[in-house]
C-alpha atoms as a PDB file:
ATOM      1  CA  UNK A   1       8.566 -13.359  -2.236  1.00  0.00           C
ATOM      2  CA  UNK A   2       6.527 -11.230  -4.617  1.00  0.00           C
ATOM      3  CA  UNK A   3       3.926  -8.747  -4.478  1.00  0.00           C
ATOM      4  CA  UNK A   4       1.070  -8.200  -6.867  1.00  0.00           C
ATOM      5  CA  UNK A   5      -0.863  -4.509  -6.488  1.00  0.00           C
ATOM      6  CA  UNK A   6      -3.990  -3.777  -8.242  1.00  0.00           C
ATOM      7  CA  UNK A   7      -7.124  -1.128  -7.531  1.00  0.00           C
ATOM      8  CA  UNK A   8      -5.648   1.798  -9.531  1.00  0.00           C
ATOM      9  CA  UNK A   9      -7.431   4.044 -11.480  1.00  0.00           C
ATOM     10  CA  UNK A  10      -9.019   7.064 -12.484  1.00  0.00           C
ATOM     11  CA  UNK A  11     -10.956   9.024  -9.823  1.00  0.00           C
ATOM     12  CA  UNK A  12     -13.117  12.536  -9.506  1.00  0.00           C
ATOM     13  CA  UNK A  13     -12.472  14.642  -6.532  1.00  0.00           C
ATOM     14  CA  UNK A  14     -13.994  13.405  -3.461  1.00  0.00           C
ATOM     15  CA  UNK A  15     -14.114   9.811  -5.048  1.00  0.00           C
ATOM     16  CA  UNK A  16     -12.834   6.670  -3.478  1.00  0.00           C
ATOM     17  CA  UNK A  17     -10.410   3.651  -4.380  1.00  0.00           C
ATOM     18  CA  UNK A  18      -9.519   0.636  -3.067  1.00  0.00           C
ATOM     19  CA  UNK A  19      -5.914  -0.686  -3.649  1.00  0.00           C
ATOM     20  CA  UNK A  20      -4.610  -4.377  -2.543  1.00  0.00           C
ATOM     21  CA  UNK A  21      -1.957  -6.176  -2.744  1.00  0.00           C
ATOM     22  CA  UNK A  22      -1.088 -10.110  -2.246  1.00  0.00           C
ATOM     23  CA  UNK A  23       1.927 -11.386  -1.198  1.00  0.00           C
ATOM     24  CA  UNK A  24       2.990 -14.560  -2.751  1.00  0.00           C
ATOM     25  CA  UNK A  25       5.947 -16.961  -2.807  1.00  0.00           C
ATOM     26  CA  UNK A  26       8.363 -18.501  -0.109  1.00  0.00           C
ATOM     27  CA  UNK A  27       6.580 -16.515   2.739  1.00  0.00           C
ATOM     28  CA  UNK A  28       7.199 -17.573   6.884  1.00  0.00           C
ATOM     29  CA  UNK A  29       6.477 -14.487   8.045  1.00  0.00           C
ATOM     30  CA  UNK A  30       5.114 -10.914   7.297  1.00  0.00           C
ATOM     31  CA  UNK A  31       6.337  -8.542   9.597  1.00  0.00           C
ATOM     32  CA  UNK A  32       5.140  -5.033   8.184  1.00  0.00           C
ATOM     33  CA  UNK A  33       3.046  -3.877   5.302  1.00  0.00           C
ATOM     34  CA  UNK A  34       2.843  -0.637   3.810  1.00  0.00           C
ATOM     35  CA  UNK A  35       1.804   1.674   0.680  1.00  0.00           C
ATOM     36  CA  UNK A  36       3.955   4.569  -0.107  1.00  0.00           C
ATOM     37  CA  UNK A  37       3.715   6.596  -3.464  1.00  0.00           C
ATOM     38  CA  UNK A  38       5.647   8.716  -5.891  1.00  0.00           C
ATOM     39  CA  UNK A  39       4.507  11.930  -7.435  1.00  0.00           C
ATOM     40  CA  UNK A  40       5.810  13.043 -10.759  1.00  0.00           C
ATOM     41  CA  UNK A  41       9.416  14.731  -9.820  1.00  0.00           C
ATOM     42  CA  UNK A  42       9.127  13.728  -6.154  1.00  0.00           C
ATOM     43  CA  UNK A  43      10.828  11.215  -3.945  1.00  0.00           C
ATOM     44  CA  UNK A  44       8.527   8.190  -2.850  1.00  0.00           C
ATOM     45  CA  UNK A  45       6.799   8.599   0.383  1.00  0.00           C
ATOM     46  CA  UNK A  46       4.738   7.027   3.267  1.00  0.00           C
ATOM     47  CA  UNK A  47       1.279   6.818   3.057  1.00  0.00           C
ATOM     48  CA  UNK A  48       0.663   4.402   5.679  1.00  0.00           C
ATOM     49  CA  UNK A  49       2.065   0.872   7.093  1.00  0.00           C
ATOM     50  CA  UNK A  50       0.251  -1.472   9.287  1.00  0.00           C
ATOM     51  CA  UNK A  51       2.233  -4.074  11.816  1.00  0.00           C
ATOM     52  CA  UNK A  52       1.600  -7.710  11.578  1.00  0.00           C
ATOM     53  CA  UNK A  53      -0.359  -7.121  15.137  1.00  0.00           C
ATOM     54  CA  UNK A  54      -2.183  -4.033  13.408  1.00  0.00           C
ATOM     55  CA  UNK A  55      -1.052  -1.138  14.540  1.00  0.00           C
ATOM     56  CA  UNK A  56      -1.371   1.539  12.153  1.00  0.00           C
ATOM     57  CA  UNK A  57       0.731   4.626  11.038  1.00  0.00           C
ATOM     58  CA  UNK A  58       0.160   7.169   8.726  1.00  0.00           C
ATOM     59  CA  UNK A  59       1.010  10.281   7.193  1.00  0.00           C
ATOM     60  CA  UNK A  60      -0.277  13.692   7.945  1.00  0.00           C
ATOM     61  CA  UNK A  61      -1.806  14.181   4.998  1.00  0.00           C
ATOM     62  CA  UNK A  62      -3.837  11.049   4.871  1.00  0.00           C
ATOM     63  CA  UNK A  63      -4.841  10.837   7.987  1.00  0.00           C
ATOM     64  CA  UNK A  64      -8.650  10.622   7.806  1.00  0.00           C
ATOM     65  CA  UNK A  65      -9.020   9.505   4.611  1.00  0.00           C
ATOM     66  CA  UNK A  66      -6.980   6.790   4.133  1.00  0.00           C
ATOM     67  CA  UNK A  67      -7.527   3.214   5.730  1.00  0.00           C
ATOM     68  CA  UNK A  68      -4.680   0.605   5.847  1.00  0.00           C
ATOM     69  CA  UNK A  69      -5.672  -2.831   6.766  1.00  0.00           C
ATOM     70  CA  UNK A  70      -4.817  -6.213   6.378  1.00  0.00           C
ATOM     71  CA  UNK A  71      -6.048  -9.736   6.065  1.00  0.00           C
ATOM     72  CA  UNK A  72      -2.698 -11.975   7.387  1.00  0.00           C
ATOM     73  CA  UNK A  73      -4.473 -15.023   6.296  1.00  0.00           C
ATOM     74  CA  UNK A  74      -4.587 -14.183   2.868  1.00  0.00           C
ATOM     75  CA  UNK A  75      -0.984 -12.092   2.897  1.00  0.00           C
ATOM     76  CA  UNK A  76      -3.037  -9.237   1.777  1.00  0.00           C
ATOM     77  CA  UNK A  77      -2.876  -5.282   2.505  1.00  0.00           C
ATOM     78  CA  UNK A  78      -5.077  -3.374   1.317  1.00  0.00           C
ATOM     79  CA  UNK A  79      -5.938   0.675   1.523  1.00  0.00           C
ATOM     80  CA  UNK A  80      -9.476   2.474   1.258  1.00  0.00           C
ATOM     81  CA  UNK A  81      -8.817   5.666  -0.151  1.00  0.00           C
ATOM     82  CA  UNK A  82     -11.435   8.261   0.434  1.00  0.00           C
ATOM     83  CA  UNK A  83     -12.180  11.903  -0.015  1.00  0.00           C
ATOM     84  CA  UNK A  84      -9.635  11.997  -2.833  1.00  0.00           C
ATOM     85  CA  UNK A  85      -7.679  14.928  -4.063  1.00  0.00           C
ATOM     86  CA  UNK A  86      -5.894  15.887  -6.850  1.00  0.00           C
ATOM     87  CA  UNK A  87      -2.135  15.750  -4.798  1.00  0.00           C
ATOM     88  CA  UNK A  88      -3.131  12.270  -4.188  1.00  0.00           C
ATOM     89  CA  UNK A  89      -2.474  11.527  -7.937  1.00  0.00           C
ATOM     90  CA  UNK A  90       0.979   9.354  -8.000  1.00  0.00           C
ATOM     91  CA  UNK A  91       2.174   5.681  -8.302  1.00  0.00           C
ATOM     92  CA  UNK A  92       1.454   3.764  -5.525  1.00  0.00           C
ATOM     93  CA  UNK A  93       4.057   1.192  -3.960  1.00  0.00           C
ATOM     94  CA  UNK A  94       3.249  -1.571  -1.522  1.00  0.00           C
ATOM     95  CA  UNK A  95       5.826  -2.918   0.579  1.00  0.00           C
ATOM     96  CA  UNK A  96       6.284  -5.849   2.923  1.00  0.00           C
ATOM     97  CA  UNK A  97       9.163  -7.356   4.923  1.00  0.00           C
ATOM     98  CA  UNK A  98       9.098 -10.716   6.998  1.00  0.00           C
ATOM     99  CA  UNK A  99      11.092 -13.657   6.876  1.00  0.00           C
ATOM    100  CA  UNK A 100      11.028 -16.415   3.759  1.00  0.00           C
ATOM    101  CA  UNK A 101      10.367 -20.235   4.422  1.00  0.00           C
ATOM    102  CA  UNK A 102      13.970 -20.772   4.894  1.00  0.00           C
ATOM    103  CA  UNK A 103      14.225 -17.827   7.594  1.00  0.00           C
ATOM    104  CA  UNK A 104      15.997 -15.312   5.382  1.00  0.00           C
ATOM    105  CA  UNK A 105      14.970 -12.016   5.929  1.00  0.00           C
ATOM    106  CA  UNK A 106      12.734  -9.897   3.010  1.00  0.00           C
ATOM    107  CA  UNK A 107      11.992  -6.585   2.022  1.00  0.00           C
ATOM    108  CA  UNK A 108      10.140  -6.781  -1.291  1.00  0.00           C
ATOM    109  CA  UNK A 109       7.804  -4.019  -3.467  1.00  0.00           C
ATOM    110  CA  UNK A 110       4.611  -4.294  -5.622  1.00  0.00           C
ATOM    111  CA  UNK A 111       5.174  -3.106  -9.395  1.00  0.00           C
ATOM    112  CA  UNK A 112       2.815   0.328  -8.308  1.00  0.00           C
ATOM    113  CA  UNK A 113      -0.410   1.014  -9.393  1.00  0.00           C
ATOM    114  CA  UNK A 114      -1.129   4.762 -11.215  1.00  0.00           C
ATOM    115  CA  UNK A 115      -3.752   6.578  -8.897  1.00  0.00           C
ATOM    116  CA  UNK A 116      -4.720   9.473 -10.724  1.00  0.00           C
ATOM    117  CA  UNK A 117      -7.828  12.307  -9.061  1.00  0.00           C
ATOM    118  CA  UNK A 118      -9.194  14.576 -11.737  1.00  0.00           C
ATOM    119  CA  UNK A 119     -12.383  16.238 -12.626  1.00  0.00           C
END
């Protein structure tokens, strides 16, 4: 199982990105979904994840801004960015975990995508 991310870019403050990410490959099942991202000399965190029934969590600091949704037909997450600000500049992860075609369980991660907010 494999994820692709794209939707990265450069952004002003108070600008707005779109970020998605397929999952491909030997896929029975997608259980959760998620975006998390690294800052330069940080650890990776959670932005937000998003159950296969679509329940949604997210971080404090997003809350508001970001939306995480998901279209389970096409094994795609995706996450509306809004209101940008320059702390939101970092790589951004997705995530998934599920179960392949031959019932072995996943956890797998996108390549990251470079979100960068500045004027």
């Amino acid at each position: 199982v494999q994820l692709q991310a794209s939707g990265g870019g450069l952004v002003q403050p108070g600008g707005s990105l779109r970020l998605s990410c397929a999952a491909s490959g030997s896929i029975f099942s997608i259980n959760g979904m998620g975006w998390y991202r690294q800052a330069p000399g940080k650890q990776r965190e959670l932005v937000a994840r998003i159950t296969s029934g679509g329940i949604t969590h997210y971080a404090y600091s997003v809350k508001g801004r970001f939306t995480i949704s998901r279209d389970n037909a096409e094994n795609t997450v995706y996450l509306q960015m809004n209101s940008l600000k320059p702390e939101d500049t970092a790589v951004y992860y997705c995530n998934a975990d599920g179960r392949t075609s031959q019932m072995y369980p996943y956890t797998v991660w996108g390549q990251g995508t470079q979100v960068t907010v500045s004027s």
